[in-house]
C-alpha atoms as a PDB file:
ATOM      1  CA  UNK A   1      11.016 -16.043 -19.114  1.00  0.00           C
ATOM      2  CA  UNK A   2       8.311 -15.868 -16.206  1.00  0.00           C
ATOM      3  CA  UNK A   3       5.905 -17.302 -18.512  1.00  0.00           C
ATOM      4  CA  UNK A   4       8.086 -20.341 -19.545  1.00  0.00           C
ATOM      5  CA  UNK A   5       8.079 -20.964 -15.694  1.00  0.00           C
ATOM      6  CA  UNK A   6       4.305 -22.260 -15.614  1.00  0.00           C
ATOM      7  CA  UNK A   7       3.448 -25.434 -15.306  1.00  0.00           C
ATOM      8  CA  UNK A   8       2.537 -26.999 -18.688  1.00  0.00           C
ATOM      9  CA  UNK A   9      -1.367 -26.810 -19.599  1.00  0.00           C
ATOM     10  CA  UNK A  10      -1.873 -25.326 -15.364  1.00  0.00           C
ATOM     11  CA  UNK A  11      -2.817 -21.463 -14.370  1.00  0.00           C
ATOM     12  CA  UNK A  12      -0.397 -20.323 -12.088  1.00  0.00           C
ATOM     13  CA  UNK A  13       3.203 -19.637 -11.341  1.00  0.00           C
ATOM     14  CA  UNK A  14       6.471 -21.329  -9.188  1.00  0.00           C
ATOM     15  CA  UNK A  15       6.927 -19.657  -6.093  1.00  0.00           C
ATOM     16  CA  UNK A  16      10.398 -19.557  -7.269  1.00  0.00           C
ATOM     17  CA  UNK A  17       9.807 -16.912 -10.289  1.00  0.00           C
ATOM     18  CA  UNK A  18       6.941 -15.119  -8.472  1.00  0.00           C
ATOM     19  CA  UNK A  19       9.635 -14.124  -5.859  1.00  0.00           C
ATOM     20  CA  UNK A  20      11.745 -13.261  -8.601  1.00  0.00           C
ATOM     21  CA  UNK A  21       9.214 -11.480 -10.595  1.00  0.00           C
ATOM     22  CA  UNK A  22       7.930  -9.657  -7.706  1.00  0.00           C
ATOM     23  CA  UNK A  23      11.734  -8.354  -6.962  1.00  0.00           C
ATOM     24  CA  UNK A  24      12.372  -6.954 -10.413  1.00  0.00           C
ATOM     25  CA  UNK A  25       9.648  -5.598 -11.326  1.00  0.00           C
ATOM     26  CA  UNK A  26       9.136  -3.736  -7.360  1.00  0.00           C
ATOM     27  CA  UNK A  27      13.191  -2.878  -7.435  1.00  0.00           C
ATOM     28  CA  UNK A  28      13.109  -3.864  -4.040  1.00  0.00           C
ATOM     29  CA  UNK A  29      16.806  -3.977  -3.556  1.00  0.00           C
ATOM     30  CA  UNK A  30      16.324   0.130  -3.960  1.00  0.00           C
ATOM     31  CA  UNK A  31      14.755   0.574  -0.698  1.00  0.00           C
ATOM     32  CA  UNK A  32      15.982   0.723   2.858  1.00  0.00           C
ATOM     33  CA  UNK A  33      12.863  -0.644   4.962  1.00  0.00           C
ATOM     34  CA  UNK A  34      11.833  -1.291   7.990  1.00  0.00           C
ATOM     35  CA  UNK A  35      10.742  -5.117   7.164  1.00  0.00           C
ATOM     36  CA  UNK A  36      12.048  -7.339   4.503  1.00  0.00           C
ATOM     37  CA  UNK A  37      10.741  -7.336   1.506  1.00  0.00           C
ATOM     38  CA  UNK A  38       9.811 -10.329  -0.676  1.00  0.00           C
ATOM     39  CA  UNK A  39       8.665 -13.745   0.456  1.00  0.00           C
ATOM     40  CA  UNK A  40       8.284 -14.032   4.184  1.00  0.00           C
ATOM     41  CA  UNK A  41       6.681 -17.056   4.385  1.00  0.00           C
ATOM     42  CA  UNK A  42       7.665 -20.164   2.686  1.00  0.00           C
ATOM     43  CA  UNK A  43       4.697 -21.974   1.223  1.00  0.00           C
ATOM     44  CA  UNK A  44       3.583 -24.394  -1.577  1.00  0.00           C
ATOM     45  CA  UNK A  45       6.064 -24.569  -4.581  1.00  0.00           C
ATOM     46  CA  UNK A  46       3.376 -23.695  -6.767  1.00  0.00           C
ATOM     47  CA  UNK A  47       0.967 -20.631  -6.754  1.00  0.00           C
ATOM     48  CA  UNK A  48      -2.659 -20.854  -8.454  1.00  0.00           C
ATOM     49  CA  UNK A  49      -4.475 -18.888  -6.007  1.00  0.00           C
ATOM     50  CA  UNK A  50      -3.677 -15.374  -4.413  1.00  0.00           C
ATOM     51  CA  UNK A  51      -5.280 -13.524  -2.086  1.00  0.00           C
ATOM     52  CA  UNK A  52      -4.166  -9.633  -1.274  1.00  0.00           C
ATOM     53  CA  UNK A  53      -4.780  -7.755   1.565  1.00  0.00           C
ATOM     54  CA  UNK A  54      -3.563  -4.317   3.660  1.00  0.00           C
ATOM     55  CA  UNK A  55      -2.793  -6.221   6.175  1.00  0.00           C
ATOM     56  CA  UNK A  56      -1.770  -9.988   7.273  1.00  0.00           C
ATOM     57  CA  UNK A  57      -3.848 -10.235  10.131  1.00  0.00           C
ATOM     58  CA  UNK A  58      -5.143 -13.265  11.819  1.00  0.00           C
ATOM     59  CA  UNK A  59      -9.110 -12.298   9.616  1.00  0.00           C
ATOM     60  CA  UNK A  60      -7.473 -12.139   6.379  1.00  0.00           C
ATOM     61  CA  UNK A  61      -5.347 -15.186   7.015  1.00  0.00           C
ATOM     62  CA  UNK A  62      -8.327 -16.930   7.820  1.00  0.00           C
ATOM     63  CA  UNK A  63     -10.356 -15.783   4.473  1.00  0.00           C
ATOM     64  CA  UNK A  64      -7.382 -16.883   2.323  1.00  0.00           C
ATOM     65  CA  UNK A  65      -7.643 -20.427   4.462  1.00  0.00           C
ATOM     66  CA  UNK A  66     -11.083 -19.817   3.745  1.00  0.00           C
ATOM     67  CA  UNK A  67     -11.027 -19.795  -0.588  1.00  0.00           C
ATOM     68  CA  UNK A  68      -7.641 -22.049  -0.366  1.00  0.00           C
ATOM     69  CA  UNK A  69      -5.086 -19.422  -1.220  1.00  0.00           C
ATOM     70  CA  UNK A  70      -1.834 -20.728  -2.099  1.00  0.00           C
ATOM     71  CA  UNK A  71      -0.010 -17.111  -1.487  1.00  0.00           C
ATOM     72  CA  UNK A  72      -0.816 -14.165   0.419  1.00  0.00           C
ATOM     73  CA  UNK A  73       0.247 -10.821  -0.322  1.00  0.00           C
ATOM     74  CA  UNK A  74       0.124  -7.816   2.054  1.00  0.00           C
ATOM     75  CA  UNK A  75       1.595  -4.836   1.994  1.00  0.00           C
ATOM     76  CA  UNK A  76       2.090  -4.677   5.878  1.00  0.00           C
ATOM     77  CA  UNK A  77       4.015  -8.295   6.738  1.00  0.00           C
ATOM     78  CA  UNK A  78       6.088  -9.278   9.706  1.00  0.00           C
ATOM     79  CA  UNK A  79       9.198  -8.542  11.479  1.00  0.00           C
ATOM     80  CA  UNK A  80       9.554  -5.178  11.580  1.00  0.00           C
ATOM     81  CA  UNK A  81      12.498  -4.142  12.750  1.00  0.00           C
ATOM     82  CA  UNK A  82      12.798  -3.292  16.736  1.00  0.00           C
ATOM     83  CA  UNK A  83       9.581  -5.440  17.484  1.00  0.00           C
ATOM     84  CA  UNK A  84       9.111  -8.561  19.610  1.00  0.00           C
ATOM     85  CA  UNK A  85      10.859 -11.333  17.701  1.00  0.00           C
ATOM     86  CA  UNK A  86       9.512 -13.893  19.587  1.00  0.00           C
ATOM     87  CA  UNK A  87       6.748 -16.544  17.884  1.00  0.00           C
ATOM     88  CA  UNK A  88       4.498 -15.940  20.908  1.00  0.00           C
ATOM     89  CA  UNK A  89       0.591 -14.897  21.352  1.00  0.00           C
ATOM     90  CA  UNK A  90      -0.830 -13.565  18.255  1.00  0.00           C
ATOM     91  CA  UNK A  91       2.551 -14.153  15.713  1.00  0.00           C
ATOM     92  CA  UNK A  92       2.616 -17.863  16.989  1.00  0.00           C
ATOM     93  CA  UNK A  93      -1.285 -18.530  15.806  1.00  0.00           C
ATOM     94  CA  UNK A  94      -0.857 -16.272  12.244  1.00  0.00           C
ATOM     95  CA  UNK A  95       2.939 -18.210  11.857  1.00  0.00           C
ATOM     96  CA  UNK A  96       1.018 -21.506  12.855  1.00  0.00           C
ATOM     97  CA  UNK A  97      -2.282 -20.985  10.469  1.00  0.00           C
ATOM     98  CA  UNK A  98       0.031 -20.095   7.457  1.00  0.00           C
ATOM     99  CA  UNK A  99       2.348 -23.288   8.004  1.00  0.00           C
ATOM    100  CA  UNK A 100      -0.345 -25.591   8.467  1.00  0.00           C
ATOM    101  CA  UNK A 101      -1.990 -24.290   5.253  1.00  0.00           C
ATOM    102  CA  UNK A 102       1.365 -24.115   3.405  1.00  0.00           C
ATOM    103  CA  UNK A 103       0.627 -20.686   2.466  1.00  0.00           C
ATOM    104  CA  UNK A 104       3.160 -18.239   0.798  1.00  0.00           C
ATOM    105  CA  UNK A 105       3.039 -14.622   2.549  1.00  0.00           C
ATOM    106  CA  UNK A 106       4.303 -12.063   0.311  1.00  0.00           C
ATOM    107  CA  UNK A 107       4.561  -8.723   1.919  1.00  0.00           C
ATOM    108  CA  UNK A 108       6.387  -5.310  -0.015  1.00  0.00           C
ATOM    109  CA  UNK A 109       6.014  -2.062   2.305  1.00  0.00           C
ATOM    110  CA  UNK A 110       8.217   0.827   0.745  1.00  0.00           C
ATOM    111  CA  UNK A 111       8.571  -0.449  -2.648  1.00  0.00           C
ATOM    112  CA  UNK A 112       4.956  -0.587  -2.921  1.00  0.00           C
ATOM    113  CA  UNK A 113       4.308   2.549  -1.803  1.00  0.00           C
ATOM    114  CA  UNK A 114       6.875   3.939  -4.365  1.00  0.00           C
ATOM    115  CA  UNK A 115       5.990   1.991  -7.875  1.00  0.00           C
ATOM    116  CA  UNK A 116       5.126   4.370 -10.701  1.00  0.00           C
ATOM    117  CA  UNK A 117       1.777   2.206 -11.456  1.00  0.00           C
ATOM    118  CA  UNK A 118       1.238  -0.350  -9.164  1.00  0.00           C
ATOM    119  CA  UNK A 119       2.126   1.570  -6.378  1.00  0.00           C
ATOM    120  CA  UNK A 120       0.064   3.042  -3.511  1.00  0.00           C
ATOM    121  CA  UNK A 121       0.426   6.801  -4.314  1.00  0.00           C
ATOM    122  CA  UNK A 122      -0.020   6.072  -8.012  1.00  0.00           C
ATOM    123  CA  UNK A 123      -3.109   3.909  -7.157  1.00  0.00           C
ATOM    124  CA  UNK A 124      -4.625   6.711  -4.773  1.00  0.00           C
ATOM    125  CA  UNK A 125      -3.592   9.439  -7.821  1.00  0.00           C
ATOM    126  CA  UNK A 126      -5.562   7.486 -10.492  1.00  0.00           C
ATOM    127  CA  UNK A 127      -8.840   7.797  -7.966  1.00  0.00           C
ATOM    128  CA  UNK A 128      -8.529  11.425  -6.977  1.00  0.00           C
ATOM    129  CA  UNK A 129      -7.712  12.309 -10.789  1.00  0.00           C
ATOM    130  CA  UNK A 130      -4.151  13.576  -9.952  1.00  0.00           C
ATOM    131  CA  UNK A 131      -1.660  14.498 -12.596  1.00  0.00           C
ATOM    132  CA  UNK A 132       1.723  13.821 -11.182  1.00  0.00           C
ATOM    133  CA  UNK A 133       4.483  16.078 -11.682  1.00  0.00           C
ATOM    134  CA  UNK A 134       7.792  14.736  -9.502  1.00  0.00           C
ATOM    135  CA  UNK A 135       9.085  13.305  -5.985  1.00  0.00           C
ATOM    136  CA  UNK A 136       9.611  14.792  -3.010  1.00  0.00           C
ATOM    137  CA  UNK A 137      11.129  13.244   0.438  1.00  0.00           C
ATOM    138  CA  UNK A 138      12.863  10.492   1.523  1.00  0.00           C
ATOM    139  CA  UNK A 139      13.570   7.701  -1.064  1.00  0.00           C
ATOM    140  CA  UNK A 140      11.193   9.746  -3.702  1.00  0.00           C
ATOM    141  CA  UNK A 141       8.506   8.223  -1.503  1.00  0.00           C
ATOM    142  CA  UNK A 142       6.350  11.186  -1.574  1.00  0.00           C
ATOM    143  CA  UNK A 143       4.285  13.129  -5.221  1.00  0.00           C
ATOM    144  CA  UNK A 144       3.351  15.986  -5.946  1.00  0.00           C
ATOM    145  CA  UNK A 145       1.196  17.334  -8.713  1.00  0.00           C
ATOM    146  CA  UNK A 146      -1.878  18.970 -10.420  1.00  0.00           C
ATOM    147  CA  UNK A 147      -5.700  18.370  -9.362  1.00  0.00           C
ATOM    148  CA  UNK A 148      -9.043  19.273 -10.848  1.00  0.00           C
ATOM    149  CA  UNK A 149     -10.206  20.407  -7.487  1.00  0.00           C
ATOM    150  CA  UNK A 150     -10.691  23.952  -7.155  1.00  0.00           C
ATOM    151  CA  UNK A 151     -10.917  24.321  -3.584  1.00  0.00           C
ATOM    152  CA  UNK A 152     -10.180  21.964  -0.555  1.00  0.00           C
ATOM    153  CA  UNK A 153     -13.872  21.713  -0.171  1.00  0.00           C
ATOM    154  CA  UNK A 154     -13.661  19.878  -3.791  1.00  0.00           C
ATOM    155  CA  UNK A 155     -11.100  17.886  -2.876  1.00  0.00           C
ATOM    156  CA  UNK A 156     -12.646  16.543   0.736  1.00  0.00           C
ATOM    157  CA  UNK A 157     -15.365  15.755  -1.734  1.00  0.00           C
ATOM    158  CA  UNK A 158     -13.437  13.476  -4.415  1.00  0.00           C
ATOM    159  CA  UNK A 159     -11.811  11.796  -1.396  1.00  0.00           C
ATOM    160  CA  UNK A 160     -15.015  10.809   0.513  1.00  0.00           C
ATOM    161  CA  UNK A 161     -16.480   9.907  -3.050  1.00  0.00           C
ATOM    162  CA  UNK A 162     -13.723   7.706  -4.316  1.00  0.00           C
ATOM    163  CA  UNK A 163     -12.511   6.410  -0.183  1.00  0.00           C
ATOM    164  CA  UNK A 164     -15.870   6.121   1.280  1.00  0.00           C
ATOM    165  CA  UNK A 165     -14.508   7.645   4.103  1.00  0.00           C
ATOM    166  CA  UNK A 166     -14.691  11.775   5.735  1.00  0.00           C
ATOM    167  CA  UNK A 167     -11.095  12.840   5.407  1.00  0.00           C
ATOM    168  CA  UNK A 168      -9.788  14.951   8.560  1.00  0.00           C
ATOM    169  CA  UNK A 169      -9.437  18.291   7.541  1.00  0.00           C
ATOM    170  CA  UNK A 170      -6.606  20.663   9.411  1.00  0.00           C
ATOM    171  CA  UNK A 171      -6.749  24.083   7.374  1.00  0.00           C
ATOM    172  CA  UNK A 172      -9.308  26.050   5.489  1.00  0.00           C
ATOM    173  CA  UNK A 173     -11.580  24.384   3.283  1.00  0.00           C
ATOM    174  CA  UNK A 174     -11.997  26.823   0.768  1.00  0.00           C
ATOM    175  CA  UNK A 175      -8.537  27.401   0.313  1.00  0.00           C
ATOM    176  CA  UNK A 176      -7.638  27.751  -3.217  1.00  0.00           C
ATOM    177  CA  UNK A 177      -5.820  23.980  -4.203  1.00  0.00           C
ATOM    178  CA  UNK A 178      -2.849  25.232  -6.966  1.00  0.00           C
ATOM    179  CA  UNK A 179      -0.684  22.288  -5.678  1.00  0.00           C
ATOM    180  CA  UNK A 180      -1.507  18.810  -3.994  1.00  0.00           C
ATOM    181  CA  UNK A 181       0.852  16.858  -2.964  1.00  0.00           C
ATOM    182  CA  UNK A 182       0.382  13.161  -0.990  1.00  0.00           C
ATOM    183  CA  UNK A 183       2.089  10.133   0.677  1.00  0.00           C
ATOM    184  CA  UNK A 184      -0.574   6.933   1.517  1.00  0.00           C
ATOM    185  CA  UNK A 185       0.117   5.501   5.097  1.00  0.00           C
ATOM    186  CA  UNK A 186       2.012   7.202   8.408  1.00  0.00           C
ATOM    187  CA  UNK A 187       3.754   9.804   6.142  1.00  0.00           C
ATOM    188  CA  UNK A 188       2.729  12.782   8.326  1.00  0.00           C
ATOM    189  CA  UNK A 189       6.378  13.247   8.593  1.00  0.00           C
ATOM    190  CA  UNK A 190       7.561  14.427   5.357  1.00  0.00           C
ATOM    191  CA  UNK A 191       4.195  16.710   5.504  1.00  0.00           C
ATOM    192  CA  UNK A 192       7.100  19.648   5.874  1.00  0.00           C
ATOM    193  CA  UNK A 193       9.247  18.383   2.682  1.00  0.00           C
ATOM    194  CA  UNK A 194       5.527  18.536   0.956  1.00  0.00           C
ATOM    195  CA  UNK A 195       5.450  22.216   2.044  1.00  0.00           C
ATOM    196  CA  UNK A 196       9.238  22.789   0.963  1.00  0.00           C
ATOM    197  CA  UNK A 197       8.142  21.051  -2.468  1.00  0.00           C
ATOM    198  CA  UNK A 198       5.559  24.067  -3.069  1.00  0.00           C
ATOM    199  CA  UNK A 199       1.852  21.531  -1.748  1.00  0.00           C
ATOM    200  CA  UNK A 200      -0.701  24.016  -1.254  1.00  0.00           C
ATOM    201  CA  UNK A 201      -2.526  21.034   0.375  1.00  0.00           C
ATOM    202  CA  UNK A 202      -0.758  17.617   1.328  1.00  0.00           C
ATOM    203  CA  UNK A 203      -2.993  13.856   1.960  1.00  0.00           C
ATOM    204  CA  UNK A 204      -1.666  11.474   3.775  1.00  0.00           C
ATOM    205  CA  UNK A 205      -3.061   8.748   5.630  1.00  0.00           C
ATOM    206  CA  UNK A 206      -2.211   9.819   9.546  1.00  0.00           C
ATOM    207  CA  UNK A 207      -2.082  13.139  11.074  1.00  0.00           C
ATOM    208  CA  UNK A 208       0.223  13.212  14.564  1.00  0.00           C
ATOM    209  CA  UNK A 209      -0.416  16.250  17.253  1.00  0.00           C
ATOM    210  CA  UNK A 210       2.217  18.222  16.221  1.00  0.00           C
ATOM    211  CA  UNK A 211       1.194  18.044  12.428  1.00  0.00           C
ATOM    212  CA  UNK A 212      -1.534  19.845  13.206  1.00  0.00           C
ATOM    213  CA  UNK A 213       0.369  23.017  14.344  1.00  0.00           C
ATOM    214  CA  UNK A 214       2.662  22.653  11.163  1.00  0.00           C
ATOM    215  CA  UNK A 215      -0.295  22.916   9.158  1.00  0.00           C
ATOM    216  CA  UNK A 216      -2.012  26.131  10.896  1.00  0.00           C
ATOM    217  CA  UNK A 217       1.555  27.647  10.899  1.00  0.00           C
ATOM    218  CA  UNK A 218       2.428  27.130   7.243  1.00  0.00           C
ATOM    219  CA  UNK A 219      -1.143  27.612   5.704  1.00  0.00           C
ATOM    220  CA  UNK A 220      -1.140  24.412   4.303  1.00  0.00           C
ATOM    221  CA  UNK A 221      -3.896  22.645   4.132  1.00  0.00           C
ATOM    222  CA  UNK A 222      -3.592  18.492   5.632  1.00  0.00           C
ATOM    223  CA  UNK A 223      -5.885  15.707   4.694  1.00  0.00           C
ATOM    224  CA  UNK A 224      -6.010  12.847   6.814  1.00  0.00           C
ATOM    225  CA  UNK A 225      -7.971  10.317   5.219  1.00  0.00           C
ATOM    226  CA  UNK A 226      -6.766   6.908   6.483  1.00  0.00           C
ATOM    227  CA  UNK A 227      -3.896   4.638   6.958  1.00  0.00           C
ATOM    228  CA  UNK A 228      -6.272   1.451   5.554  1.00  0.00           C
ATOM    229  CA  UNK A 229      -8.286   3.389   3.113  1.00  0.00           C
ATOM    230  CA  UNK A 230      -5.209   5.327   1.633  1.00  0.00           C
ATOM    231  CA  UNK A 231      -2.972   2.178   1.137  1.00  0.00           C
ATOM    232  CA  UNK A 232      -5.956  -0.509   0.130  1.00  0.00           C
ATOM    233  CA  UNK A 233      -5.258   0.029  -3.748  1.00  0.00           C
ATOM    234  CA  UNK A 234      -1.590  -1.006  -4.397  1.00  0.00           C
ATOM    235  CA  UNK A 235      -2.139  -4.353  -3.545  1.00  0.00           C
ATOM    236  CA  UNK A 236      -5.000  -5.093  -5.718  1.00  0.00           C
ATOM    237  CA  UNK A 237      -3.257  -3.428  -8.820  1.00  0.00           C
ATOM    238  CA  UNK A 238       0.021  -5.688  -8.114  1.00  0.00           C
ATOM    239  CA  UNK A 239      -2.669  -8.990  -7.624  1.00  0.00           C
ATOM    240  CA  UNK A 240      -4.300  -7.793 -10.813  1.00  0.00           C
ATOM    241  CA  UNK A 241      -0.961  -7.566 -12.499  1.00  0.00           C
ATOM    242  CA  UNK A 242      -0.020 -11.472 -11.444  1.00  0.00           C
ATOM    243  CA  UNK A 243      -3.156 -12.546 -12.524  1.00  0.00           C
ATOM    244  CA  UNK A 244      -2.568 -10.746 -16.083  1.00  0.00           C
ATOM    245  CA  UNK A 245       0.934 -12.074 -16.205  1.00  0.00           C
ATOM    246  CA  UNK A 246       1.039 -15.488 -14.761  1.00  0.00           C
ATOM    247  CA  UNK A 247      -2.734 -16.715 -14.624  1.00  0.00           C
ATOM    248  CA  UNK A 248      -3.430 -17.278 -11.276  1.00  0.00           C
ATOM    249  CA  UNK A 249      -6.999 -16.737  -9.605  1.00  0.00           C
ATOM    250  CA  UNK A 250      -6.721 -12.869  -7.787  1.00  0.00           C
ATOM    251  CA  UNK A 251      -8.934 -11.852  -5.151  1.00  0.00           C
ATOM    252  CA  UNK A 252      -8.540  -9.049  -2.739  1.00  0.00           C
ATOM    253  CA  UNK A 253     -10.101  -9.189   1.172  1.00  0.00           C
ATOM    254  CA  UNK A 254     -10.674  -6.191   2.550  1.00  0.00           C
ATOM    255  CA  UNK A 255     -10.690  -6.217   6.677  1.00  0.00           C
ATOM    256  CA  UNK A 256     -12.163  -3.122   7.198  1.00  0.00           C
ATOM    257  CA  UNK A 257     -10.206  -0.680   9.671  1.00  0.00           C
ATOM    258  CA  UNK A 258     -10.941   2.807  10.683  1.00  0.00           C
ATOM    259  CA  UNK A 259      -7.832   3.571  10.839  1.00  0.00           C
END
C-alpha cells in the first residue's frame, strides 16, 4: 500500500508512490492535456515537505526554497504544448532554482480541474454552496447545478464574500438564477455548451470579447471572477489530502494575481 511505502518511524512519502498515488487517485491517463501531467521535475527521493501553489512561478519557487520544500505542486507547470522549449530566460532560472534545491514539481492541469472532490470546480462549488447536478463540455470538464442565490445580485455577493474579489458581471443582475453552471480557469469557451446545458448564469474565471456578445445575445448571465482566484482551491484540498494520507508537512503560498 501507499502507507507501507513510508519510511519507518519518518513523516512523509517516496517520490516514487506519491507519483503513483497522485496518478490513480487524479485518473490522469483520462485526460488529453495540454501539459503533462504528473511529476515534472525530478527531485529528492523522499518527500516530507510540500508546498502548493496556482502557479510555479519564479515567487513561489522561491517561498518553497524559502520553508525547504521537498515537492512542489502547482496546478499550472511547464511545457505546454506549442511554447518555447528552450531552457532560456525565465525557464532556465525556475529549472535552475528547482535543481539546485532538488525539489520535486508536481503539476496536474485538467485532471485537477475535473476531480469530484479535490478538484477545482468541486472546490469553488463547496464555497459558493452549489449542489451539483451533472457535466457538461469537453471531457465533463464543466458542472452544472442548483444555488441558494436568488438573483445574480446574490450570487455576485457569495462570490466577492467567499473570493475576496468583484466578479465581472456581463448580464442583468437581478436576473432570476434557476440554473448555475461553472468551469474555474480560461473556460469562457464552453460558456455556449453551459447555455446548451440549460445555465441561467455560467462562472468562469476569464471572459474573452466575443463572450460578452454571447452573453447579451442568449440572456445568460456570465461571471468572470478570476483565473487565480477561481482555481486557488484544488490545490490546497489535494495538499491537504497528502498530508492526511502520507504525513507530510502541507502548506499552500498564495502569489497573489489579479488575474
Amino acid at each position: 500500500t501507499d502507507q507501507a511505502m513510508m519510511k519507518t518511524g519518518e513523516q512523509g512519502v517516496t517520490r516514487e508512490a506519491l507519483t503513483t498515488h497522485l496518478a490513480g487517485t487524479l485518473d490522469i491517463n483520462r485526460f488529453r492535456d495540454y501539459c503533462p501531467n504528473g511529476l515534472q521535475v525530478e527531485g529528492k527521493p523522499y518527500i516530507s515537505r510540500l508546498v502548493t501553489g496556482v502557479t510555479a512561478s519564479l515567487d513561489l519557487l522561491e517561498a518553497a526554497v524559502a520553508v525547504g520544500a521537498d515537492a512542489v505542486m502547482v496546478h499550472h507547470g511547464y511545457f505546454w504544448r506549442g511554447e518555447d522549449s528552450r531552457v532560456v530566460g525565465t525557464r532556465r532560472r525556475r529549472l535552475k532554482l528547482l535543481l539546485d534545491h532538488e525539489i520535486n514539481l508536481y503539476a496536474y492541469h485538467l485532471p485537477l480541474d475535473a476531480h469530484p472532490e479535490l478538484g477545482n470546480n468541486a472546490q469553488l462549488a463547496a464555497r459558493l454552496g452549489f449542489e451539483a447536478k451533472g457535466r457538461f463540455g469537453e471531457q465533463d470538464l464543466g458542472w452544472y447545478g442548483d444555488s441558494a442565490a436568488q438573483t445574480v445580485a446574490d450570487l455576485i455577493n457569495q462570490v466577492q464574500q467567499a473570493l475576496g474579489r468583484a466578479p465581472q458581471l456581463i448580464g442583468d443582475p437581478t436576473q432570476r438564477v434557476t440554473r448555475v453552471a461553472w468551469c474555474t480557469g480560461a473556460a469562457q469557451n464552453a460558456f455556449e455548451q453551459a447555455i446548451d446545458a440549460g445555465a441561467t448564469v455560467y462562472l468562469s474565471g476569464e471572459i474573452s470579447e466575443q463572450t460578452v456578445h454571447l452573453a447579451r445575445e442568449s440572456g445568460v448571465a456570465y461571471l468572470a471572477c478570476g483565473h487565480h482566484a477561481t482555481e486557488r482551491y484544488g490545490v490546497q484540498a489535494l495538499g491537504d489530502h497528502l498530508s492526511r494520507q502520507f504525513g507530510v508537512d502541507h502548506q499552500f503560498v498564495d502569489i497573489p494575481n489579479p488575474v
